[in-house]
N, C-alpha and C. Protein backbone atom coordinates (compact mmCIF):
# COMPACT_ATOMS: atom_id res chain seq x y z
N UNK A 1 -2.90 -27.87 -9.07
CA UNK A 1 -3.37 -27.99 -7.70
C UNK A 1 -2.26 -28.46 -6.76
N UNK A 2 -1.82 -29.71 -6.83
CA UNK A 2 -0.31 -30.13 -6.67
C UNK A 2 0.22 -28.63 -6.24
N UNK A 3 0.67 -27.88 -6.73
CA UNK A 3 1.66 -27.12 -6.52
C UNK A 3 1.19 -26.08 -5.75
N UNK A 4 -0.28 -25.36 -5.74
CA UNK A 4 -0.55 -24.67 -4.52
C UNK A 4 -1.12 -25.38 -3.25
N UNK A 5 -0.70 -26.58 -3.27
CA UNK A 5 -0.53 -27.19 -1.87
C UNK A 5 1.10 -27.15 -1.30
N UNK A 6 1.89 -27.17 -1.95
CA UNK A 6 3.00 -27.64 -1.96
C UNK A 6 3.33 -25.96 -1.19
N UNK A 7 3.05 -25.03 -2.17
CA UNK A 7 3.40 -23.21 -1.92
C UNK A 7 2.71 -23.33 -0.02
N UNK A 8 1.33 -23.84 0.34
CA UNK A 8 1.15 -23.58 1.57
C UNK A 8 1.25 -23.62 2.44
N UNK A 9 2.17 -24.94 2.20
CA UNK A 9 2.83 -26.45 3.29
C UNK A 9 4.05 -25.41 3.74
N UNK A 10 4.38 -24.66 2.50
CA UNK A 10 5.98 -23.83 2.79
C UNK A 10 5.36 -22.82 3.68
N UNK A 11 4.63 -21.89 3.21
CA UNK A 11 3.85 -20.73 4.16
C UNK A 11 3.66 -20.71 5.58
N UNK A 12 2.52 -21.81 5.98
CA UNK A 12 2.71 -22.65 6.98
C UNK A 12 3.86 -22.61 8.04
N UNK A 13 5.01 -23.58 7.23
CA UNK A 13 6.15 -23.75 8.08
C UNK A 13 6.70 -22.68 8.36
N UNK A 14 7.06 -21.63 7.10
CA UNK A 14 7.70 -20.36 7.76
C UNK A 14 6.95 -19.69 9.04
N UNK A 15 5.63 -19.26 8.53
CA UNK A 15 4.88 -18.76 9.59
C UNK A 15 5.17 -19.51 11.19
N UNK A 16 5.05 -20.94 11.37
CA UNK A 16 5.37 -21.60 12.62
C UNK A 16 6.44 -21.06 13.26
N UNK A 17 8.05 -21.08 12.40
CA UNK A 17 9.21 -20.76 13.00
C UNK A 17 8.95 -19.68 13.24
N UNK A 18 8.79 -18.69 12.77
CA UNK A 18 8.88 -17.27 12.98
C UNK A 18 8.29 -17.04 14.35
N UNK A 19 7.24 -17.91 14.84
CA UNK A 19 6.50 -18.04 16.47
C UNK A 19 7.83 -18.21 16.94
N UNK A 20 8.38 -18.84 16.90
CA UNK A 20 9.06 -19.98 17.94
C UNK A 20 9.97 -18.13 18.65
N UNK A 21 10.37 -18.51 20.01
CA UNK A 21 10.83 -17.66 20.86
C UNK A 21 12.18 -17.95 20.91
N UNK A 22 13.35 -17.71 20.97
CA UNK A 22 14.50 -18.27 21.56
C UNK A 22 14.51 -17.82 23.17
N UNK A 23 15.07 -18.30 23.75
CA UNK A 23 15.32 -18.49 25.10
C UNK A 23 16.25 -16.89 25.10
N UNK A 24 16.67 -16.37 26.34
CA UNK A 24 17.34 -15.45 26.71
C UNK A 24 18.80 -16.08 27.28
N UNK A 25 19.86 -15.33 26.58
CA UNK A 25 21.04 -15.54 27.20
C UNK A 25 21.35 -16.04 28.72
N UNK A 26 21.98 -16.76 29.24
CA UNK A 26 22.25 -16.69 30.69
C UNK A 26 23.38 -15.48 31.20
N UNK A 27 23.07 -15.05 32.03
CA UNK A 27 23.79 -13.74 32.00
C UNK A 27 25.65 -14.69 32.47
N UNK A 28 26.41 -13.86 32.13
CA UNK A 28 27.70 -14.16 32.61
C UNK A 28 27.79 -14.90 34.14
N UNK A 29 29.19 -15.86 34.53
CA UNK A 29 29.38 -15.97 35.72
C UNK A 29 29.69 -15.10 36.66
N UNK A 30 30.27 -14.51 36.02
CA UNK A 30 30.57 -13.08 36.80
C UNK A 30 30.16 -11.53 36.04
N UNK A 31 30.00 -10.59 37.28
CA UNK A 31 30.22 -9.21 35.61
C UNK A 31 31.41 -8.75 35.59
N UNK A 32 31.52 -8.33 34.85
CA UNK A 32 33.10 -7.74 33.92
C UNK A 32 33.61 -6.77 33.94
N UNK A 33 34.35 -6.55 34.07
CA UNK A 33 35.58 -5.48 34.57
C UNK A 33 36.69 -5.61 33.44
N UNK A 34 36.94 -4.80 32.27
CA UNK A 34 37.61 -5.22 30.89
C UNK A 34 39.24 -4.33 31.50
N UNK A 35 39.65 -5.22 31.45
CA UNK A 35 40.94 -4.43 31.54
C UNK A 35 41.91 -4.66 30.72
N UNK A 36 42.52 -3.59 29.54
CA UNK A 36 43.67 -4.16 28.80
C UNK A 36 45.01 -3.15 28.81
N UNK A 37 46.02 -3.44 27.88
CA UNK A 37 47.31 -3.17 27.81
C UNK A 37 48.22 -3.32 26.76
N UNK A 38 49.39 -2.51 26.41
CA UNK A 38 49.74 -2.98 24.61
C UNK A 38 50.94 -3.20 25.68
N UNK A 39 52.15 -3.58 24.60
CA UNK A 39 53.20 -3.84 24.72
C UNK A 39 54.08 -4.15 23.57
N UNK A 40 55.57 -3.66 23.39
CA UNK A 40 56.33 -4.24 22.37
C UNK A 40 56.76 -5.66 22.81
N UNK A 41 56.69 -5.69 21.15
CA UNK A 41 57.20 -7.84 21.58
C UNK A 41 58.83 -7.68 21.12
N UNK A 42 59.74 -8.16 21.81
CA UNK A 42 60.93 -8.97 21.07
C UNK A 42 60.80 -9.54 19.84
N UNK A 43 60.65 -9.31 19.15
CA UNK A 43 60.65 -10.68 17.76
C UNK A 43 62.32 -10.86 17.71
N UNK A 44 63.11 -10.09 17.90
CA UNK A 44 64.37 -10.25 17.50
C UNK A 44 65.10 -11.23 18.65
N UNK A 45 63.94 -11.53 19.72
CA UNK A 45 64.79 -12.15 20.63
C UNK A 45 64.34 -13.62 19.74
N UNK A 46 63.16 -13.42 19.69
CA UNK A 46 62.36 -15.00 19.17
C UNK A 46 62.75 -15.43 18.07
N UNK A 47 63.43 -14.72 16.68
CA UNK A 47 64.25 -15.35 16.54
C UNK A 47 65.67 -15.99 16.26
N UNK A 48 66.13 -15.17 17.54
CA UNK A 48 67.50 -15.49 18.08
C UNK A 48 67.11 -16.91 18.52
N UNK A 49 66.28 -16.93 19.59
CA UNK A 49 66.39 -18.25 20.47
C UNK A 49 65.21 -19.43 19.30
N UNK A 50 64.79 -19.00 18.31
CA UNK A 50 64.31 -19.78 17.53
C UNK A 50 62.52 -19.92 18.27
N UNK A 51 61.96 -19.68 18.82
CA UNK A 51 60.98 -19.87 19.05
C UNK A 51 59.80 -18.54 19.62
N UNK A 52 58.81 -18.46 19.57
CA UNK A 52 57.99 -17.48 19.98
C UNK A 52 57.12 -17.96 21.26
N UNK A 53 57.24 -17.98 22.25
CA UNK A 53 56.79 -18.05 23.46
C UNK A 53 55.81 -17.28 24.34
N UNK A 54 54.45 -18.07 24.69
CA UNK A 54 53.67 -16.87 25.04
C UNK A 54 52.65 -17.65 26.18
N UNK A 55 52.62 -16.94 27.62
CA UNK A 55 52.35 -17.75 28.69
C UNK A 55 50.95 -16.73 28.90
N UNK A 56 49.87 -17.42 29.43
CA UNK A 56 48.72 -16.27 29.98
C UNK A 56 48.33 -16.75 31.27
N UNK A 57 48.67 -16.45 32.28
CA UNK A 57 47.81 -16.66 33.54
C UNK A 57 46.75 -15.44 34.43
N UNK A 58 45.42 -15.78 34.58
CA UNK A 58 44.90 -15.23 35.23
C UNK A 58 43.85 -15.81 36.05
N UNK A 59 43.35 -14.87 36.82
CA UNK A 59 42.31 -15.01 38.01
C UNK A 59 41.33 -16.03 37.55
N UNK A 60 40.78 -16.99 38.71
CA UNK A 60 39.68 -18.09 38.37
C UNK A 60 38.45 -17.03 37.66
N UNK A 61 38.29 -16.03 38.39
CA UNK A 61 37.10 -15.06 38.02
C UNK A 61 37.31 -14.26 36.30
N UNK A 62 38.00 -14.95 35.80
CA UNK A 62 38.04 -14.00 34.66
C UNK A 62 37.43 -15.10 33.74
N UNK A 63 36.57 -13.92 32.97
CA UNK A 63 35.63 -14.64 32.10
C UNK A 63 36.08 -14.80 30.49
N UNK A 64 37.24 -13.95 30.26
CA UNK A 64 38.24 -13.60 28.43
C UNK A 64 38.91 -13.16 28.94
N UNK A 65 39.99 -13.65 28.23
CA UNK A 65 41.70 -12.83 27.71
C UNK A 65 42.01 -13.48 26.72
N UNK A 66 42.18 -12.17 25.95
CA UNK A 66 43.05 -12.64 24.70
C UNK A 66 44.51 -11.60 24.56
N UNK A 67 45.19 -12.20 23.57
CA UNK A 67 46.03 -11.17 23.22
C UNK A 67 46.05 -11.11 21.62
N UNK A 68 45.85 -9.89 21.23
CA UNK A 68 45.83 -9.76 20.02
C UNK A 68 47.70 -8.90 19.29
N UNK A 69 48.29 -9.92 18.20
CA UNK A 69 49.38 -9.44 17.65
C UNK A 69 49.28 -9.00 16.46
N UNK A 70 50.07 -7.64 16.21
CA UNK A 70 50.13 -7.10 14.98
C UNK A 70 51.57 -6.48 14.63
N UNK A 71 51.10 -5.27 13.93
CA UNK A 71 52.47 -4.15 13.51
C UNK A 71 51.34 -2.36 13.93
N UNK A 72 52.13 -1.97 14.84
CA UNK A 72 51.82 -0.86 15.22
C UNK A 72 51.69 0.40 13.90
N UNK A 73 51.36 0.25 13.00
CA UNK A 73 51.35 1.21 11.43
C UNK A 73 51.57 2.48 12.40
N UNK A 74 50.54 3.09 13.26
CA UNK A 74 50.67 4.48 12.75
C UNK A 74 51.55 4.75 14.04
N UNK A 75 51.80 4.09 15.03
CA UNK A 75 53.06 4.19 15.99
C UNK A 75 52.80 5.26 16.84
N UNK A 76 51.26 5.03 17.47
CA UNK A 76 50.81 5.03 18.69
C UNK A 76 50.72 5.11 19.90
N UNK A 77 51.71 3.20 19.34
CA UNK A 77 51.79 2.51 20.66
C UNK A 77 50.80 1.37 21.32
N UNK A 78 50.02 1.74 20.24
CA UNK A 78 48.63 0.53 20.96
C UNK A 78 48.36 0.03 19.31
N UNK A 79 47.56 -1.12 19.86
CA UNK A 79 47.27 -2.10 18.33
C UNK A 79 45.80 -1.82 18.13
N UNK A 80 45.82 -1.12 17.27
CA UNK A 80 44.05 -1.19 16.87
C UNK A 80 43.39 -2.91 16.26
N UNK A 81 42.14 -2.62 16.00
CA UNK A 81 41.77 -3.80 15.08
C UNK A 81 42.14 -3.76 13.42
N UNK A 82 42.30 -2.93 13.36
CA UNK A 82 42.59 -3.03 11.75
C UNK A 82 44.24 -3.52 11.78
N UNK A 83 45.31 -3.45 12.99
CA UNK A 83 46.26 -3.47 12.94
C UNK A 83 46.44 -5.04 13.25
N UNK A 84 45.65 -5.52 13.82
CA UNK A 84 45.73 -7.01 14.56
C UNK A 84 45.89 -8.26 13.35
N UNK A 85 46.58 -8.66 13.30
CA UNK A 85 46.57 -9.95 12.44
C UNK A 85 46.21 -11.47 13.13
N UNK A 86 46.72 -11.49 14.57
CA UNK A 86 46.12 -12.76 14.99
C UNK A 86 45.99 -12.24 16.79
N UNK A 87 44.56 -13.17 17.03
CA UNK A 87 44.06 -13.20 18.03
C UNK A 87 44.38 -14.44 19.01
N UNK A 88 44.85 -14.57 20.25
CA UNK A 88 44.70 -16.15 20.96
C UNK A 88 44.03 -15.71 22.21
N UNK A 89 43.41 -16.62 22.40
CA UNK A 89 42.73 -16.12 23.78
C UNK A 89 41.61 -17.97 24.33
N UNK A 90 40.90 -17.08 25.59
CA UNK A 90 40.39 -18.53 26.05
C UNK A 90 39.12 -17.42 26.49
N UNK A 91 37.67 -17.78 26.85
CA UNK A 91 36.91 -17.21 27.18
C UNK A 91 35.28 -18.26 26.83
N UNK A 92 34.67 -17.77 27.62
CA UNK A 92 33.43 -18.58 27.06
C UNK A 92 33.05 -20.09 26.65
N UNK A 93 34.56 -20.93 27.86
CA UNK A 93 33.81 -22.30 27.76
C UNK A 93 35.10 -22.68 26.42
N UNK A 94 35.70 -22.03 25.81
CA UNK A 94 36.67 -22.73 24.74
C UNK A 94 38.18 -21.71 25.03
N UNK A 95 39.26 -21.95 23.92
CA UNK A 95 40.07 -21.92 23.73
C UNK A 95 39.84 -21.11 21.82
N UNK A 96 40.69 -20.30 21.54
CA UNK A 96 40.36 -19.75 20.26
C UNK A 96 41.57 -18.92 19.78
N UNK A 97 41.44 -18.89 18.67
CA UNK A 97 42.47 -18.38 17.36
C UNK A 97 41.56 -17.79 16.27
N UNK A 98 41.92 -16.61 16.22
CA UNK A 98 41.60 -15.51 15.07
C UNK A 98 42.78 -15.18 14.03
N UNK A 99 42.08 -15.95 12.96
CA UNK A 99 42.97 -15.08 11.71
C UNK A 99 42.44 -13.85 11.36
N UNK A 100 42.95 -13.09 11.52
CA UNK A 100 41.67 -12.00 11.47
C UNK A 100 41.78 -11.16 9.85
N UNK A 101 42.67 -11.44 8.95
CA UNK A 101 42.83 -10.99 7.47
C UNK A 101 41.92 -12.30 7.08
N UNK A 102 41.61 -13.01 7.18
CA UNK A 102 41.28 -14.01 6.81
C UNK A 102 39.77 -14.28 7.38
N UNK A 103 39.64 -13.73 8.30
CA UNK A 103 38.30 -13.35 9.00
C UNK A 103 37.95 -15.14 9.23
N UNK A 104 38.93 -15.94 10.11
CA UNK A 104 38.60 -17.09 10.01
C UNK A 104 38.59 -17.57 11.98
N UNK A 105 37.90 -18.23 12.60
CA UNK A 105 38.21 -18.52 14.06
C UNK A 105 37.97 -19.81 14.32
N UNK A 106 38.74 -20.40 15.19
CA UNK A 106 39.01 -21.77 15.07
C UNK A 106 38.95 -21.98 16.77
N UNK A 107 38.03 -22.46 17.18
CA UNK A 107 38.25 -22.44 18.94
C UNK A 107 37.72 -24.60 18.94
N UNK A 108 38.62 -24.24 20.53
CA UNK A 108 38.19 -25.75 20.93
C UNK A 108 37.46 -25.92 22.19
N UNK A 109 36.72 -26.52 22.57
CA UNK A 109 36.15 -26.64 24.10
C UNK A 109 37.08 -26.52 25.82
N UNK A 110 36.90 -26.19 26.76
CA UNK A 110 37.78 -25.91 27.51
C UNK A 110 37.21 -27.04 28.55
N UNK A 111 38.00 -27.88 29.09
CA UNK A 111 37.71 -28.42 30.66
C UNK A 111 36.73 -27.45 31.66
N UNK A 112 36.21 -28.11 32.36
CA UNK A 112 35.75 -27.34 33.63
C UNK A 112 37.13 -26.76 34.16
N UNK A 113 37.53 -25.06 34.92
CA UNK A 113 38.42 -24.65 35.20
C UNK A 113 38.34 -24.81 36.94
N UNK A 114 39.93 -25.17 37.54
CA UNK A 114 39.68 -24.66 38.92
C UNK A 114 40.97 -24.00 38.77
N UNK A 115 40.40 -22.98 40.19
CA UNK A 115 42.09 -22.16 39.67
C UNK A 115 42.14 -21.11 39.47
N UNK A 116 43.28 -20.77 38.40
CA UNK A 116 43.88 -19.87 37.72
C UNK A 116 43.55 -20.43 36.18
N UNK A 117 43.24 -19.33 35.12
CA UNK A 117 42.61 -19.42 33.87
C UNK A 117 43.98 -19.24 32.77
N UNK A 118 44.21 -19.84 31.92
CA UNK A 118 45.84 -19.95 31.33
C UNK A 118 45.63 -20.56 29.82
N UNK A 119 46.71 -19.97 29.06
CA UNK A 119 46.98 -20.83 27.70
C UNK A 119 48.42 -20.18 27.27
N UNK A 120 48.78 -21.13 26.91
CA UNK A 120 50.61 -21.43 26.68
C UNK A 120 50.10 -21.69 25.02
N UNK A 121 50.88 -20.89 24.10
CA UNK A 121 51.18 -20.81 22.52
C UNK A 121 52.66 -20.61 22.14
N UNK A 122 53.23 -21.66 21.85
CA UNK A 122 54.79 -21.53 21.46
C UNK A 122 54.96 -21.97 20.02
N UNK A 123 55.59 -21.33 19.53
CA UNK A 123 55.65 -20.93 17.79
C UNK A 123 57.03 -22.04 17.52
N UNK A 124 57.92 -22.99 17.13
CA UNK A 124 59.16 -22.81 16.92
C UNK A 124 59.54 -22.45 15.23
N UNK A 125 60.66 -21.74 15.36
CA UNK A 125 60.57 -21.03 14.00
C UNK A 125 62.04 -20.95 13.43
N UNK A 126 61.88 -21.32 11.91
CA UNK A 126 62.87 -21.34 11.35
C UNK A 126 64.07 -19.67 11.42
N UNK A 127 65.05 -19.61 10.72
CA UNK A 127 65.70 -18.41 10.95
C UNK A 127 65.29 -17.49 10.55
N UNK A 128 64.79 -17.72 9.10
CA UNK A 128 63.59 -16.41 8.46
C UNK A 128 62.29 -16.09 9.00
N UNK A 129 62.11 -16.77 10.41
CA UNK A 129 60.77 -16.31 11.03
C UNK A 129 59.60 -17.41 10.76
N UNK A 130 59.80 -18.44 9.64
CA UNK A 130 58.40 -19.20 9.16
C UNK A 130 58.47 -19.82 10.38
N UNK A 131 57.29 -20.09 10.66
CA UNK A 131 56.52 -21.03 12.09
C UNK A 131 56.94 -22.72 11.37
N UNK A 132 57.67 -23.06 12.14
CA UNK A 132 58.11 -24.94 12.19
C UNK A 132 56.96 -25.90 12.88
N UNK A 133 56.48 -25.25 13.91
CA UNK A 133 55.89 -26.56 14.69
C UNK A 133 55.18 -25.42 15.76
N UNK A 134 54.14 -25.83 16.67
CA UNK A 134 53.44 -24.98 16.58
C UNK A 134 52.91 -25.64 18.46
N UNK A 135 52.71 -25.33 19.78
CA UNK A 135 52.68 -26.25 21.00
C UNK A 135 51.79 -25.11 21.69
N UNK A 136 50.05 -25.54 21.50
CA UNK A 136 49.09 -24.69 22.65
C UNK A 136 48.62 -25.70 22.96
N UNK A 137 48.45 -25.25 24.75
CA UNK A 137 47.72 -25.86 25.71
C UNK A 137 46.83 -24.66 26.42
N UNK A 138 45.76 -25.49 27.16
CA UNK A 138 44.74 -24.75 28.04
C UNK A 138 45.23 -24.55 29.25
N UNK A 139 44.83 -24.17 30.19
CA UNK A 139 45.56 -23.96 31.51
C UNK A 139 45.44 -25.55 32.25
N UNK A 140 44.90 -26.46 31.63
CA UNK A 140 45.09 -27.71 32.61
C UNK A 140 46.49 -28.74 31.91
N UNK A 141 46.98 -27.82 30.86
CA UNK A 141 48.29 -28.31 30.12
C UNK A 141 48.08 -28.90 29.11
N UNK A 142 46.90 -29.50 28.79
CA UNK A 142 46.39 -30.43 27.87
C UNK A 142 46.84 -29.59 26.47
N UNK A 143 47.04 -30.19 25.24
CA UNK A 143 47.43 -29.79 24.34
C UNK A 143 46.16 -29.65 23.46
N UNK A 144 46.09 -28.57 22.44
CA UNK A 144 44.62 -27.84 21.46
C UNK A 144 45.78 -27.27 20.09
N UNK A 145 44.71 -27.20 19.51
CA UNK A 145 45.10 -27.41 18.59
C UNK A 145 45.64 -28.65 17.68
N UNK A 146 46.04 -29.66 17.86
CA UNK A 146 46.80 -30.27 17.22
C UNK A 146 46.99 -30.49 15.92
N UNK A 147 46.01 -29.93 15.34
CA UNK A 147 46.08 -30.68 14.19
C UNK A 147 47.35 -29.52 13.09
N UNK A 148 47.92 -28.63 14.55
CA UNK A 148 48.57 -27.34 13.77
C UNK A 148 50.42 -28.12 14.20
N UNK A 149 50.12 -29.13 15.21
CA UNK A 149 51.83 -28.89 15.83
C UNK A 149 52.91 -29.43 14.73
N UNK A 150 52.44 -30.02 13.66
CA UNK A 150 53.79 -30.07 13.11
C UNK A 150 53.83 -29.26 11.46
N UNK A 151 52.49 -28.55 11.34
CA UNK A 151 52.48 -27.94 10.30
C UNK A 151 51.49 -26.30 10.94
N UNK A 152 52.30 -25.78 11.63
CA UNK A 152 51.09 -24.26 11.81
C UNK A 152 50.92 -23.80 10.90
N UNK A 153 49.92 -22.42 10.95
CA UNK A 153 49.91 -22.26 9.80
C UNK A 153 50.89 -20.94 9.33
N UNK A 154 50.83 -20.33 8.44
CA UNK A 154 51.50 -19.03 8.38
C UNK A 154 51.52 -17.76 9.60
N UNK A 155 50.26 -17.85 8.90
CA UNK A 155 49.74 -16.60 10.31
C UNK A 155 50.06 -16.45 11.65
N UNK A 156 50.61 -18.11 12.33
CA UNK A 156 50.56 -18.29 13.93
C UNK A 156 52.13 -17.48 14.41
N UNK A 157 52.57 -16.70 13.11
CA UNK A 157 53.77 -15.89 14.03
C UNK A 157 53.92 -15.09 12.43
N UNK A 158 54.62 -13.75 12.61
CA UNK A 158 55.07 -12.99 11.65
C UNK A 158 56.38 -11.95 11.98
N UNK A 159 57.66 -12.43 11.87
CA UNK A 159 58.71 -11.67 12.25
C UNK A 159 58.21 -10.06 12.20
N UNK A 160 57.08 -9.00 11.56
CA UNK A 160 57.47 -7.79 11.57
C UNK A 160 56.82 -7.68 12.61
N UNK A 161 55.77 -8.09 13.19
CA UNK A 161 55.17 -7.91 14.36
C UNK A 161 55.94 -7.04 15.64
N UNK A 162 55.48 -5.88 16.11
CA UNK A 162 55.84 -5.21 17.02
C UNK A 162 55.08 -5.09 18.64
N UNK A 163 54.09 -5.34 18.38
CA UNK A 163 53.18 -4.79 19.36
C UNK A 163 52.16 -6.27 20.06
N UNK A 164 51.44 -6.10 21.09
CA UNK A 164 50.57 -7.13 21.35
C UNK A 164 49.66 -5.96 22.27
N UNK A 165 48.66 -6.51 21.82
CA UNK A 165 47.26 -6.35 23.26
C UNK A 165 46.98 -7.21 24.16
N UNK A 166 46.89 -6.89 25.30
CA UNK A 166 46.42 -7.77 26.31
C UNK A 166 44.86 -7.08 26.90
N UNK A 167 43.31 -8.17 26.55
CA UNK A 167 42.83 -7.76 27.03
C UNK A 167 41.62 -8.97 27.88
N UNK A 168 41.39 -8.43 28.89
CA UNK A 168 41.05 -9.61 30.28
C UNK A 168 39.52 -8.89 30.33
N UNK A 169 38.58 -9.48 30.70
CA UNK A 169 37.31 -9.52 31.41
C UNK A 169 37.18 -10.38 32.33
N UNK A 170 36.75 -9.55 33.61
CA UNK A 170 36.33 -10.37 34.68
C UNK A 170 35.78 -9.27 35.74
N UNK A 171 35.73 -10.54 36.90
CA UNK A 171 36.00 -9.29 38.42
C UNK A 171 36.43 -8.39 39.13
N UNK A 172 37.90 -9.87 38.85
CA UNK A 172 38.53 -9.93 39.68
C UNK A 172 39.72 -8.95 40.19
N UNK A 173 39.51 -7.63 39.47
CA UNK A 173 40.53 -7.11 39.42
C UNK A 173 40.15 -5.50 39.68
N UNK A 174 39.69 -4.60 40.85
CA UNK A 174 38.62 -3.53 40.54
C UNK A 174 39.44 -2.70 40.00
N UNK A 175 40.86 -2.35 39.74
CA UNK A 175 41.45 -1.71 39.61
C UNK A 175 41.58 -1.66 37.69
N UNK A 176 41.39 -2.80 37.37
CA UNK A 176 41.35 -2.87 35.71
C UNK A 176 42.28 -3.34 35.25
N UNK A 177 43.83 -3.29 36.32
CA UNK A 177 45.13 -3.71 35.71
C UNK A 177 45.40 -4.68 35.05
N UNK A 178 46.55 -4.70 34.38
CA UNK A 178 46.95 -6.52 33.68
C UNK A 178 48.74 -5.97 33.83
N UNK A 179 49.02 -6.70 33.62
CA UNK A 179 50.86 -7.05 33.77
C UNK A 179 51.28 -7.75 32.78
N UNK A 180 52.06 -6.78 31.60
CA UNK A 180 52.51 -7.69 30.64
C UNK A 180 54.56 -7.94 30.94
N UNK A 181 54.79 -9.35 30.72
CA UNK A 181 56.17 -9.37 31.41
C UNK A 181 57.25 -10.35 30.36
N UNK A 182 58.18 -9.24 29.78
CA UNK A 182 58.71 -10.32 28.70
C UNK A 182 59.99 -11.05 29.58
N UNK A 183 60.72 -12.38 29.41
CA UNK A 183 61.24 -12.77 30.36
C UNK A 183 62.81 -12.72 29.83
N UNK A 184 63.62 -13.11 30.59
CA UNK A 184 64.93 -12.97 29.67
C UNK A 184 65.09 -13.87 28.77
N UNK A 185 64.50 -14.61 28.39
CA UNK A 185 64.29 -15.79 27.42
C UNK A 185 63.09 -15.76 26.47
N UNK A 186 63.07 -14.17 26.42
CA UNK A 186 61.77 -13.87 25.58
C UNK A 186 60.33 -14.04 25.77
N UNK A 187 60.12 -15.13 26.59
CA UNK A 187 58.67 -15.48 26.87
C UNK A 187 57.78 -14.37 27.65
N UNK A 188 56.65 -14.28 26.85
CA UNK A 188 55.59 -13.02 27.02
C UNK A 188 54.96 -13.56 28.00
N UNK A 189 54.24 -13.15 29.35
CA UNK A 189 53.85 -13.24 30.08
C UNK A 189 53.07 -12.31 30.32
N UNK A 190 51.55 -12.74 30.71
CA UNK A 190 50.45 -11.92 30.91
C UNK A 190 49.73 -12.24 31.90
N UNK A 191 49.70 -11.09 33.01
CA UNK A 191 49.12 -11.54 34.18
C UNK A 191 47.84 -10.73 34.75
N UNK A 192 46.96 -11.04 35.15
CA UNK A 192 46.25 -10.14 35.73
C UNK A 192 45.52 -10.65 37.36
């Protein structure tokens, strides 16, 4: 007897949750306008000058940008997903990193933004390319990640890497454009 009380108590509860409603999404702050872009990376500049450098500024109205890095396999010109090995980007209230062989994502909470929307990822790297020390901030400068800056991990840079995606959602932009800009000091710059 015990035990077909015990079976109904469970019945019961499932049946209850299964009522329960979830609430509906809040729709976006803005709607979205996806605009992206590939580009070759320097690696040979990065590591000449020993470090991998990577700046993102955009519009208060943009709701994601990430840039996704890989190796262009079938030489295209653009990075598919199967080609992407790591993701950085800011969107949705955090800050985030995709291992994406690893199918692993690691995001942190973002400040309230005013402004311009931004995240700075600088790799420094030994001569064979391994990542040394590892320096992201959000666009208010504040430093994320930490628990990577004096040990990153593998993944946060890979000398064969050729290619990057740049891709933005927002408004602010009706045209769709983005601006990818490598600098003479190597640093990737992404603007929209």
């Amino acid at each position: 007897m015990r035990m077909l009380s015990t079976v109904l108590a469970i019945c019961v509860s499932v049946a209850a949750c299964a009522a329960a409603v979830s609430p509906a999404l809040s729709a976006p702050e803005w709607p979205d306008r996806e605009a992206a872009t590939n580009a070759a990376l320097p690696v040979a500049t990065w590591q000449r000058r020993g470090h991998f450098d990577v700046r993102m500024s955009v519009a208060a109205g943009t709701n994601l940008v990430q840039l996704a890095f890989g190796r262009d396999a079938d030489g295209d010109g653009e990075l598919s997903r199967a080609e992407t090995v790591l993701v950085v980007g800011r969107g949705l209230g955090e800050t985030f990193v995709e291992d994406v062989a690893a199918r692993m994502r690691y995001a942190e909470a973002l400040p309230p933004a005013v402004g311009r929307r931004g995240l700075g990822w600088r790799v420094f790297l030994r001569a064979d390319g391994a990542p040394t020390r590892l320096i992201a901030t959000n666009e208010a400068g504040v430093a994320v990640f930490t628990e990577w800056r004096h040990a990153p991990p593998a993944w946060s840079f890979d000398p064969s890497w050729d290619t990057v995606r740049a891709v933005s959602a927002g408004p602010d932009d009706a045209d769709g454009r983005m601006r990818v800009e490598i600098g003479p000091d190597g640093t990737l710059c992404v603007f929209r």
